[in-house]
Protein backbone atom coordinates (compact mmCIF):
# COMPACT_ATOMS: atom_id res chain seq x y z
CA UNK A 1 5.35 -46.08 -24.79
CA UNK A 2 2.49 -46.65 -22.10
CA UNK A 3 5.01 -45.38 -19.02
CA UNK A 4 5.52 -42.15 -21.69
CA UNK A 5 2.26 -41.20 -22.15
CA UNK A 6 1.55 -41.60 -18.25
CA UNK A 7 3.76 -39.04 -17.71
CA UNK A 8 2.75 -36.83 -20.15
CA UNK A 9 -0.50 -37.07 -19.12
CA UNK A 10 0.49 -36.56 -15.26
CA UNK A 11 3.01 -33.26 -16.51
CA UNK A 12 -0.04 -31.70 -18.18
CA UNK A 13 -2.46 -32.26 -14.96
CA UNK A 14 0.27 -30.77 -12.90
CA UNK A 15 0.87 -27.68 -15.30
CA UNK A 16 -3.39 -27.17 -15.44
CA UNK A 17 -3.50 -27.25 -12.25
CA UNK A 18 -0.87 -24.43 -11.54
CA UNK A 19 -2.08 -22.37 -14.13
CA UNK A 20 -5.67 -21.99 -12.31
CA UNK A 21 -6.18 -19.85 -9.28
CA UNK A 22 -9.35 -21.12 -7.23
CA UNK A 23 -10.68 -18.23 -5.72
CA UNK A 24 -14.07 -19.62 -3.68
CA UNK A 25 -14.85 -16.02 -2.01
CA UNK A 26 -13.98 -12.34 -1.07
CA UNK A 27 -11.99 -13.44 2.11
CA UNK A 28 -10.04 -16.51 -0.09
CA UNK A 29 -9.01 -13.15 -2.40
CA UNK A 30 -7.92 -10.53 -0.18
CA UNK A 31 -5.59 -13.48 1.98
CA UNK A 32 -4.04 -13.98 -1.53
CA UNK A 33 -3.66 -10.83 -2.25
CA UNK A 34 -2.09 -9.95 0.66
CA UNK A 35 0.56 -12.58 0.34
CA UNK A 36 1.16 -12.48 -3.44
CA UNK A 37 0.31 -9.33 -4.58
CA UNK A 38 3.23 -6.33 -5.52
CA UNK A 39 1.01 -3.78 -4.31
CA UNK A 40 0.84 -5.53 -0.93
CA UNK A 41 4.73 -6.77 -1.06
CA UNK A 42 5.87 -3.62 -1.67
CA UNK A 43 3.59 -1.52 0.76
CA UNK A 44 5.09 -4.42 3.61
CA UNK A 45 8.81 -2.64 3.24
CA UNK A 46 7.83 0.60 3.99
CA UNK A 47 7.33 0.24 7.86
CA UNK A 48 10.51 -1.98 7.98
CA UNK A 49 12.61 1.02 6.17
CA UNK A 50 10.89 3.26 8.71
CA UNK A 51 12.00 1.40 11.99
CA UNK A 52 15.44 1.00 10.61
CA UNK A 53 15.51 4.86 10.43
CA UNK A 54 14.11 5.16 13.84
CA UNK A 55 17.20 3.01 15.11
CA UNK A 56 19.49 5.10 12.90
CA UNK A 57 18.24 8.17 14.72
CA UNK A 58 18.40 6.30 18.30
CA UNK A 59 21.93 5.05 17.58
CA UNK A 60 22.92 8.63 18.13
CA UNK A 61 22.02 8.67 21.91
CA UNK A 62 24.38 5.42 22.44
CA UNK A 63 27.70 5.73 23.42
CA UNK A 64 31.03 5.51 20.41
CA UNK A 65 33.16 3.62 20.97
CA UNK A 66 36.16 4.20 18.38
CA UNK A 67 40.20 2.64 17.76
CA UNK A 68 42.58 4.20 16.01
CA UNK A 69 46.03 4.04 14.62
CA UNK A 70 48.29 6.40 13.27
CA UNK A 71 51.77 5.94 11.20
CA UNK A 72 53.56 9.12 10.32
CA UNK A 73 57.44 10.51 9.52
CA UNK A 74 58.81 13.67 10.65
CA UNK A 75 61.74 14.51 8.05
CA UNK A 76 62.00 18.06 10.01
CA UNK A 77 61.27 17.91 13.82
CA UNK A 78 60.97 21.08 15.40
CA UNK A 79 63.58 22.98 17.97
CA UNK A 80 63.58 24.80 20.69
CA UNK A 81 66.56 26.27 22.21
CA UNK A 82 66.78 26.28 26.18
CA UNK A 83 69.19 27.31 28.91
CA UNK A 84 71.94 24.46 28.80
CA UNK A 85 72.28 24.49 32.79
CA UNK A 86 68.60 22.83 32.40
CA UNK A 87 70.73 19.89 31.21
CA UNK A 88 73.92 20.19 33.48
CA UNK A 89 75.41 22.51 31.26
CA UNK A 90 77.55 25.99 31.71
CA UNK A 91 75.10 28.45 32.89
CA UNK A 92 74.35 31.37 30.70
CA UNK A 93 74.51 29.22 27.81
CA UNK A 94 71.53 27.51 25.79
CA UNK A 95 71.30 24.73 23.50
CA UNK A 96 68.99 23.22 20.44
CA UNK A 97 66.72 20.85 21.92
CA UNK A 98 64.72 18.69 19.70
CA UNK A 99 61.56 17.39 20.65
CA UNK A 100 60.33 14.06 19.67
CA UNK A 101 61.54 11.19 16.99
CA UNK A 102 61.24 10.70 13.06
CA UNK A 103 59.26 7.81 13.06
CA UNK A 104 56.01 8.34 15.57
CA UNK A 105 53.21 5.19 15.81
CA UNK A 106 50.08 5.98 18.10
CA UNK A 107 47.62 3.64 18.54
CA UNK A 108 44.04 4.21 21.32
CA UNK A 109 40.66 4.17 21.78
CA UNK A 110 38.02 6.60 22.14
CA UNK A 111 34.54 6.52 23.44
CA UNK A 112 31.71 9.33 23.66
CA UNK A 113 28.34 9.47 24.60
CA UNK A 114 25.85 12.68 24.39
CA UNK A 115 24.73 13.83 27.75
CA UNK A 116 21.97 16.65 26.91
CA UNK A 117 20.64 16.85 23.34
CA UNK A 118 17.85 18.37 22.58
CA UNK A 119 17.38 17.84 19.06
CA UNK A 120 18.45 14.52 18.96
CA UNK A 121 16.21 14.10 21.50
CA UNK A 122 13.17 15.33 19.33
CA UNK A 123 14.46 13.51 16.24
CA UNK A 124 14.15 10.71 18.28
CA UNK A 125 10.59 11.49 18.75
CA UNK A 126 9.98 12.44 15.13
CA UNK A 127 11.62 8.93 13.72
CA UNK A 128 9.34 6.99 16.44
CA UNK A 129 6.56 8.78 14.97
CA UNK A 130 7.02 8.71 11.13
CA UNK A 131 7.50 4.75 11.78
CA UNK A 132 3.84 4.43 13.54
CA UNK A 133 2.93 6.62 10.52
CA UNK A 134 4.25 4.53 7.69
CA UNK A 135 2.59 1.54 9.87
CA UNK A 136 -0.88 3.10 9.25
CA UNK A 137 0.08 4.45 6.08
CA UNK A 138 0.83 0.62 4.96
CA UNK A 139 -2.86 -0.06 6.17
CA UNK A 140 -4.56 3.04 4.35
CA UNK A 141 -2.96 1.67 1.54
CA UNK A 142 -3.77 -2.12 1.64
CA UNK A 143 -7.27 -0.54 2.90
CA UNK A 144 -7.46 1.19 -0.62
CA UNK A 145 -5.90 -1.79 -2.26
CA UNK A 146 -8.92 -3.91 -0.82
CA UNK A 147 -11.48 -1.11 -1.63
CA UNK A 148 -10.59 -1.61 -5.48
CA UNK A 149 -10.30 -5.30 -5.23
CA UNK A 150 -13.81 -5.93 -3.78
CA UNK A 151 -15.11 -3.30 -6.58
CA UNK A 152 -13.47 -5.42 -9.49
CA UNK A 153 -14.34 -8.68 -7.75
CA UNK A 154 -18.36 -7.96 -7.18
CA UNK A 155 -18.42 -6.57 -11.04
CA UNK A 156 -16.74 -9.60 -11.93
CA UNK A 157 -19.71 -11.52 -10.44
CA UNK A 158 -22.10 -9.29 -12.27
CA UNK A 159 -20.88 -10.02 -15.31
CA UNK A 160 -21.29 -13.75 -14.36
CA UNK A 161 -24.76 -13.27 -13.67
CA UNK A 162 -25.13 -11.22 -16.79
CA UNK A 163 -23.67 -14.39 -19.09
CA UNK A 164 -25.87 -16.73 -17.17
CA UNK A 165 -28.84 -14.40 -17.95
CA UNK A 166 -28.05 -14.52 -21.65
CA UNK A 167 -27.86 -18.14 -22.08
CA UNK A 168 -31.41 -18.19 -20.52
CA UNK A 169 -32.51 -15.49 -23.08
CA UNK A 170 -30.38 -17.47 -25.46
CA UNK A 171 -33.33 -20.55 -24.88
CA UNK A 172 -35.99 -18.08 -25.03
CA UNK A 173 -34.84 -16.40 -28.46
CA UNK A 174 -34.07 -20.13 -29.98
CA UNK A 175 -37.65 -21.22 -29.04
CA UNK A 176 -39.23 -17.70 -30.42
CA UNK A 177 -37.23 -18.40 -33.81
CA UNK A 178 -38.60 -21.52 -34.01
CA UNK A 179 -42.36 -20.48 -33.64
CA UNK A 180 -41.88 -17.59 -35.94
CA UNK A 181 -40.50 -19.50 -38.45
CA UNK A 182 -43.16 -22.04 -38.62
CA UNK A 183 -46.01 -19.38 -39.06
CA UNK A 184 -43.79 -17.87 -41.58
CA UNK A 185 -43.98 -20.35 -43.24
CA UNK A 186 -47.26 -20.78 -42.60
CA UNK A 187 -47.86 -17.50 -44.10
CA UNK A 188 -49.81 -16.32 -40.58
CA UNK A 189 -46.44 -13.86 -39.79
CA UNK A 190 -45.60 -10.58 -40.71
CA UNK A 191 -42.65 -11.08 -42.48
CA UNK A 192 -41.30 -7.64 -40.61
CA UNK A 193 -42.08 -9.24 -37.72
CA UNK A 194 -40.28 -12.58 -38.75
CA UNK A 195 -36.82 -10.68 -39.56
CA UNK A 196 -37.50 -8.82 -36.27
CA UNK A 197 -37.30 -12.34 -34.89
CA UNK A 198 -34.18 -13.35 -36.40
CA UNK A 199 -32.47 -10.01 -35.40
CA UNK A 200 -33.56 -10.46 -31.57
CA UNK A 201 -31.61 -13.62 -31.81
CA UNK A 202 -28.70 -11.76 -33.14
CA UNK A 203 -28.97 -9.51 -30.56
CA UNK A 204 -28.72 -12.28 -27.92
CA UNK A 205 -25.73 -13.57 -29.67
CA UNK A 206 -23.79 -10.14 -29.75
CA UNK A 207 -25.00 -9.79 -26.05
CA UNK A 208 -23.26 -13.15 -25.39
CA UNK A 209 -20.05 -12.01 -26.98
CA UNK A 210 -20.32 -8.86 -25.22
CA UNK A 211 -21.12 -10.56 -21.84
CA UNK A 212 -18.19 -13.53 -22.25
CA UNK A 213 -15.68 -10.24 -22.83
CA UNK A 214 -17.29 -8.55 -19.87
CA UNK A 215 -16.49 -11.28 -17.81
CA UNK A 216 -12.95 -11.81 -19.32
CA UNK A 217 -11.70 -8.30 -18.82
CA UNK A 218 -13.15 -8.42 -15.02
CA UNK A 219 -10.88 -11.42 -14.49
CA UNK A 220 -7.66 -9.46 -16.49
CA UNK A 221 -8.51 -6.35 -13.89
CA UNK A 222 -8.02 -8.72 -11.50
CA UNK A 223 -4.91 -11.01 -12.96
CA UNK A 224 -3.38 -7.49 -13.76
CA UNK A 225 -3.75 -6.27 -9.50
CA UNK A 226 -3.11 -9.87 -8.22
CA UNK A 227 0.03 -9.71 -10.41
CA UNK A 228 -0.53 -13.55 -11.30
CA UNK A 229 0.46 -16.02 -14.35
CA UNK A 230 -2.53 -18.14 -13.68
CA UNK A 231 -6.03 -17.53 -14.05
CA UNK A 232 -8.51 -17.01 -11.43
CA UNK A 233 -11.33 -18.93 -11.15
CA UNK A 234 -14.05 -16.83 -9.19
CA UNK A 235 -16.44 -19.57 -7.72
CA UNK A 236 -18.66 -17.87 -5.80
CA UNK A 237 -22.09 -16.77 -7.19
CA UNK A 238 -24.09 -13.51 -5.86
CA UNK A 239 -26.45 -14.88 -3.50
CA UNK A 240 -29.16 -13.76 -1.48
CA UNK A 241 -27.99 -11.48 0.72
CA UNK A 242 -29.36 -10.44 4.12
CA UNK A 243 -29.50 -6.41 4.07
CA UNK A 244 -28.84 -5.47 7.43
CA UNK A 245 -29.84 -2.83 8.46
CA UNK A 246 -27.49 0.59 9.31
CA UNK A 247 -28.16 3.52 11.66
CA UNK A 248 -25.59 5.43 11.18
CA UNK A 249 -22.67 5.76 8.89
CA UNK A 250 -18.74 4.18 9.62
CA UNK A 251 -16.85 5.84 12.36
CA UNK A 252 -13.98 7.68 9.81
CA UNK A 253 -11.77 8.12 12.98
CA UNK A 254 -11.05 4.41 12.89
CA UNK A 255 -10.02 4.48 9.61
CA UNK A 256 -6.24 3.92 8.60
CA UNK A 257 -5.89 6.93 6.52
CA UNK A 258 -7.15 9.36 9.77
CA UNK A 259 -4.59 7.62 12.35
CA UNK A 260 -1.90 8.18 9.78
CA UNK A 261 -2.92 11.67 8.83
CA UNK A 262 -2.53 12.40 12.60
CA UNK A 263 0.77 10.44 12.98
CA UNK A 264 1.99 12.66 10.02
CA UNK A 265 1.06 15.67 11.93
CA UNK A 266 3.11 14.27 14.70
CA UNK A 267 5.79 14.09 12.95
CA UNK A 268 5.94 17.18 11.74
CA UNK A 269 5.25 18.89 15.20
CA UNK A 270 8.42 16.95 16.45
CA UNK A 271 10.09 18.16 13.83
CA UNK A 272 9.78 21.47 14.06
CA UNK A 273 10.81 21.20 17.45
CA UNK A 274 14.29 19.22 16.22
CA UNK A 275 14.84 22.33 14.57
CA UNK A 276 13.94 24.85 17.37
CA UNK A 277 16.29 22.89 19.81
CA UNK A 278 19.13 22.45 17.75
CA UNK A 279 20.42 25.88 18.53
CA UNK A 280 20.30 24.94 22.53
CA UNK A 281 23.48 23.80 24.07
CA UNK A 282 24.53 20.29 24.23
CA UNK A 283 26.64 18.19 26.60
CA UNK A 284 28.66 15.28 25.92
CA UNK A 285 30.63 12.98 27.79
CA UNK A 286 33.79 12.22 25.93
CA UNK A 287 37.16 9.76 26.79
CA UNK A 288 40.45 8.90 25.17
CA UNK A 289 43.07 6.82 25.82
CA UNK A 290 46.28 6.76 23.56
CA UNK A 291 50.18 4.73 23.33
CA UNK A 292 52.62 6.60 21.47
CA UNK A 293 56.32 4.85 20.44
CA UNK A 294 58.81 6.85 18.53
CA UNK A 295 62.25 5.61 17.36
CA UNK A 296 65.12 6.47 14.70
CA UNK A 297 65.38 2.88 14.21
CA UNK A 298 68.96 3.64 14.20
CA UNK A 299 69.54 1.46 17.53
CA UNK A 300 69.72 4.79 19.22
CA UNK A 301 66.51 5.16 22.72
CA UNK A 302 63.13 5.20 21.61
CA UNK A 303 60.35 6.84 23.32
CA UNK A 304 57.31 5.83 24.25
CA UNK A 305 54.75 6.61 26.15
CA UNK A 306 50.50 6.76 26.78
CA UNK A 307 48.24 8.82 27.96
CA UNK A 308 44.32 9.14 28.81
CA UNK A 309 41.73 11.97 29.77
CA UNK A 310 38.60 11.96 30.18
CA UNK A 311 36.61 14.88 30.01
CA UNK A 312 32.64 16.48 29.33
CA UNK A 313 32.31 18.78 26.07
CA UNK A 314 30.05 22.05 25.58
CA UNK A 315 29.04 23.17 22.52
CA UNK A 316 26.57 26.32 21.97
CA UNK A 317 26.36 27.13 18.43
CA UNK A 318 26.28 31.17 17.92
CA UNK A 319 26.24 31.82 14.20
CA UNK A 320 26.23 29.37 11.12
CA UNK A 321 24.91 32.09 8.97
CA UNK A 322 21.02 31.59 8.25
CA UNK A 323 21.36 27.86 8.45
CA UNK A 324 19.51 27.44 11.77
CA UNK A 325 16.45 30.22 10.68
CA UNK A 326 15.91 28.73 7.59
CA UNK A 327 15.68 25.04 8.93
CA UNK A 328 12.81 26.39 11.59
CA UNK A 329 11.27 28.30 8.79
CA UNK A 330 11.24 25.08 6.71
CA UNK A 331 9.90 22.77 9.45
CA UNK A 332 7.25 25.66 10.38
CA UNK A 333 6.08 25.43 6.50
CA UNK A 334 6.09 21.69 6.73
CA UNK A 335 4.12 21.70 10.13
CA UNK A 336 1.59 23.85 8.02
CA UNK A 337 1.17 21.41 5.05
CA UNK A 338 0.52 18.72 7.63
CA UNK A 339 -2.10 20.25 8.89
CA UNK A 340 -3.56 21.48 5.87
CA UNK A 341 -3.25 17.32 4.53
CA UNK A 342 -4.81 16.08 8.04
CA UNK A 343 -7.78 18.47 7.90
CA UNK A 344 -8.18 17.57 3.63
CA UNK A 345 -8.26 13.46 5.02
CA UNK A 346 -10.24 13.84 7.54
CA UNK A 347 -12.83 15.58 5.46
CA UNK A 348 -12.49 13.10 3.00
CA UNK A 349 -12.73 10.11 4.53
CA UNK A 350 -15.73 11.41 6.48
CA UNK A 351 -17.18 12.50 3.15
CA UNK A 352 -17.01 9.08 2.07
CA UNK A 353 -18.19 6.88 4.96
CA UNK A 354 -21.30 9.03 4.47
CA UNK A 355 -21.55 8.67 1.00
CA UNK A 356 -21.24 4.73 1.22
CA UNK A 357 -23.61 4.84 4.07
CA UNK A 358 -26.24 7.06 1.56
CA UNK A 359 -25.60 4.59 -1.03
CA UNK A 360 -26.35 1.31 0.90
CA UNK A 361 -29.25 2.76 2.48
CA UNK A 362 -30.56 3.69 -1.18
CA UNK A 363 -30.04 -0.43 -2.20
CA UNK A 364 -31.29 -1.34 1.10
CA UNK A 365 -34.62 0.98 0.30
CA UNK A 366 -34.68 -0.32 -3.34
CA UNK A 367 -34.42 -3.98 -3.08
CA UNK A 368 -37.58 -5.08 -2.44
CA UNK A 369 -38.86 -3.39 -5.02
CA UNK A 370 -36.39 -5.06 -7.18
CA UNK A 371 -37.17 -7.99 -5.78
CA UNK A 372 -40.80 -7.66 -6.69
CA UNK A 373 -40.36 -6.69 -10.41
CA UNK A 374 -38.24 -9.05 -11.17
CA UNK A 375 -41.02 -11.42 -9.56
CA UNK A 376 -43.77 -9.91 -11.87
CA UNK A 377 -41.36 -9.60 -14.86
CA UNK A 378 -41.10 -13.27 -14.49
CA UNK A 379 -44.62 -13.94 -14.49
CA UNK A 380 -45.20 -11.90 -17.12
CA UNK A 381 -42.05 -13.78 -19.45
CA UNK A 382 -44.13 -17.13 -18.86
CA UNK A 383 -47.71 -15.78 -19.94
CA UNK A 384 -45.88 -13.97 -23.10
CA UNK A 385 -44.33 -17.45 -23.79
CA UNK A 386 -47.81 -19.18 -23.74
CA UNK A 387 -49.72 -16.89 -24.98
CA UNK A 388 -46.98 -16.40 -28.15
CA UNK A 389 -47.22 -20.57 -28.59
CA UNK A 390 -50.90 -20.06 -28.90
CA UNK A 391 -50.81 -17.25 -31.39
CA UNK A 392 -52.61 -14.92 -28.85
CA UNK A 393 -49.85 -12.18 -28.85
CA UNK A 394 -48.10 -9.83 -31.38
CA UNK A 395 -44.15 -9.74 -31.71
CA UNK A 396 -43.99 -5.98 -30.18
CA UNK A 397 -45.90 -7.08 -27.12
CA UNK A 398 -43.62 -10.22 -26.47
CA UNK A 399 -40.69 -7.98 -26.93
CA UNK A 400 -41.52 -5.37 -25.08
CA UNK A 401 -42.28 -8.10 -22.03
CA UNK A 402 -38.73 -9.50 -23.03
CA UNK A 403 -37.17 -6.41 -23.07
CA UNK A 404 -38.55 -5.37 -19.41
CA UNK A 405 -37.69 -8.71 -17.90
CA UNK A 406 -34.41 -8.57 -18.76
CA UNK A 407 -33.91 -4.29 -17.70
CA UNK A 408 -35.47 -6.15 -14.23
CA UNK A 409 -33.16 -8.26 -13.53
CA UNK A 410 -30.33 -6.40 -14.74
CA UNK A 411 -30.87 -4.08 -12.30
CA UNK A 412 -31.85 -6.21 -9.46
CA UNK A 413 -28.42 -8.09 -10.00
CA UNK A 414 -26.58 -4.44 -9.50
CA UNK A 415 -28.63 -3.17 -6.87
CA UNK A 416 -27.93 -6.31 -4.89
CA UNK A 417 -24.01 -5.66 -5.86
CA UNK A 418 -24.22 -2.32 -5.09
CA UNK A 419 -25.71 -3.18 -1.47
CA UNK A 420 -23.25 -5.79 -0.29
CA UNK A 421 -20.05 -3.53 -1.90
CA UNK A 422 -21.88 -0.75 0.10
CA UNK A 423 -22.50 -2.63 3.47
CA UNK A 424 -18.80 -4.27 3.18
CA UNK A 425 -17.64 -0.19 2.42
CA UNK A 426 -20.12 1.33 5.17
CA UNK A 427 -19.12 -1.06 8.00
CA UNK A 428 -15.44 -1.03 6.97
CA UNK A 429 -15.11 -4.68 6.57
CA UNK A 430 -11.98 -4.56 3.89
């Protein structure tokens, strides 16, 4: 019975402690989320499918190499009728000559290799380019993956900070119950200001539920990106931070989304010149080698006999109806759209490293005045507390006091958010 319940006991540690994912900062969350996460998973495949249709388009460039075999029967063979003296025969007469067997087997090889190609050349190009593309297009979308992570992860601290805040006002409101309710008792209260009293308390409650679900759904955003049975457990706490200072706002050039904007330019520029070249001439080298045995299978001869050539093909396509004006038209209206896209990312990824940059320098310029309510705010929290033990201060003064405290450090905790999220965003550290 005592082995039994050792191993229960050792079966539910084991199961606790896969059901918990320790997370102990930002760095600890992105390196799991870029090893667990779909988003990231699935984002991983789309360079690989890219280089594997770079090869594809390479592949054409290498030489063929192809065997063959062929069975077929001839029930009627064609003849030819020619002068009989060709065989020894009379002069002046002719004869029915038939030309080959019923039964024909042919068996070779054939190889090929393109010589001059310009448009396979240039798809080439375009392939080699659309895989650097999906590369960066992998990072501008981890990059944006990250960007939404950090934003969920630093409100998930908030809302930390926010339930640690209300158990302090929790203490506060418990302790201002108590001294109400003893004067009320006393009959020295308002008794407006005594149910005043009891509702502030309720309010601290309902703020409690209302932080606790705050803090929950952060941590579903989060199970819900991370794609994850367990749950996280965030261990970090928003600390003092050290509010560098910034001269300038993030080079957007250097960001993911630009180099794949201009990649996807490249590839359309290559592409339009697949489809301007493929109405040049081409070249190709091309071989063949084939053994050919026919018989009656009648014990009468058989024949047999091989042959090779080898030989260099030209083709110059003339007309194929519209096909080759309305590919260039195509890849010209393509080329377009790229351009239009690369000049719509670049704006707005410029737009946005100056907007973060604005916004950090905004917390940067705010937080010591944050810093300095909150100070005062404190101060003020402890006199109201004395002053309310000694009977020295109405209900709608503490509150107010209470009330203020509280909007101060509110406010400090997301202006201190805002500035890491913003210096993290501004110096492109995701």
């Amino acid at each position: 019975m005592r082995l039994y319940l050792v191993l229960v006991l050792l079966f539910t540690a084991t199961l606790e402690s896969k059901a918990q994912l320790q997370i102990n900062n930002l760095d600890e969350l992105l390196q799991y989320a870029d090893s667990h996460a779909p988003a990231s998973l699935q984002s991983k495949i789309l360079p690989k499918m890219a280089k594997q249709d770079m090869r594809v388009q390479a592949s054409g460039l290498y030489p063929k190499i192809n065997v063959f075999g062929t069975a077929d029967y001839y029930p009627i063979i064609a003849t030819q009728v020619i002068p009989a003296e060709v065989l020894g025969g009379k002069p002046g007469t002719y004869l029915k000559a038939q030309f080959g067997l019923p039964y024909i087997f042919t068996s070779g090889a054939e190889i090929s290799m393109p010589l001059i190609s310009f448009d396979k050349w240039a798809q080439v190009a375009k392939a080699r380019a659309s895989y650097r593309q999906s590369e960066w297009s992998y990072k501008a979308a981890m990059e944006l993956f990250h960007i939404q992570l950090i934003q969920t992860y630093y409100q998930a601290l908030i809302s930390k900070e926010v339930l640690k805040l209300n158990q302090e006002n929790t203490e506060t409101a418990t302790e201002l119950s108590r001294i109400m309710e003893a004067r009320y008792k006393n009959g020295v209260v308002n008794p407006s200001d005594y149910n005043r009293t009891i509702n502030l308390n309720l309010d601290v409650q309902v703020s409690g539920i209302n932080a606790s679900k705050q803090v929950q759904l952060s941590h579903i955003a989060l199970d819900s990106m991370l794609y994850t049975k367990d749950s996280i457990i965030i261990n970090e706490d928003i600390t003092a931070f050290s509010w560098p200072l910034l001269t300038e706002a993030g080079n957007p050039t250097e960001r993911a989304g630009w180099k794949e904007a201009d990649y996807k330019l490249q590839a359309a520029q290559y592409a339009l010149r697949a489809s301007k070249d493929s109405v040049l001439p081409k070249i190709a080298l091309a071989g063949r080698y084939a053994y050919n045995f026919q018989s009656k299978f009648n014990n009468t001869g058989n024949v047999q006999f091989d042959v090779a050539n080898i030989g260099a093909r030209l083709d110059f396509p003339l007309f194929q109806g519209n096909y080759y004006r309305s590919a260039r038209n195509k890849s010209k209206l393509q080329y377009e759209l790229a351009k239009i896209d690369a000049d719509k990312t670049r704006d707005v990824l410029t737009q946005q490293q100056q907007a973060w940059y604005d916004q950090y320098n905004a917390a940067f310029m705010k937080q010591n005045l944050m810093k300095e309510k909150v100070k005062n705010a404190s101060e003020n929290l402890r006199i109201a507390k004395l002053n309310l033990k000694e009977g020295v201060m109405e209900f709608d003064e503490f509150n107010n006091i209470y009330m203020e405290y509280n909007r101060a450090r509110i406010d400090y905790l997301q202006n201190l958010a805002d500035g890491i999220l913003y210096y993290l965003l501004s110096t492109q550290k995701f």
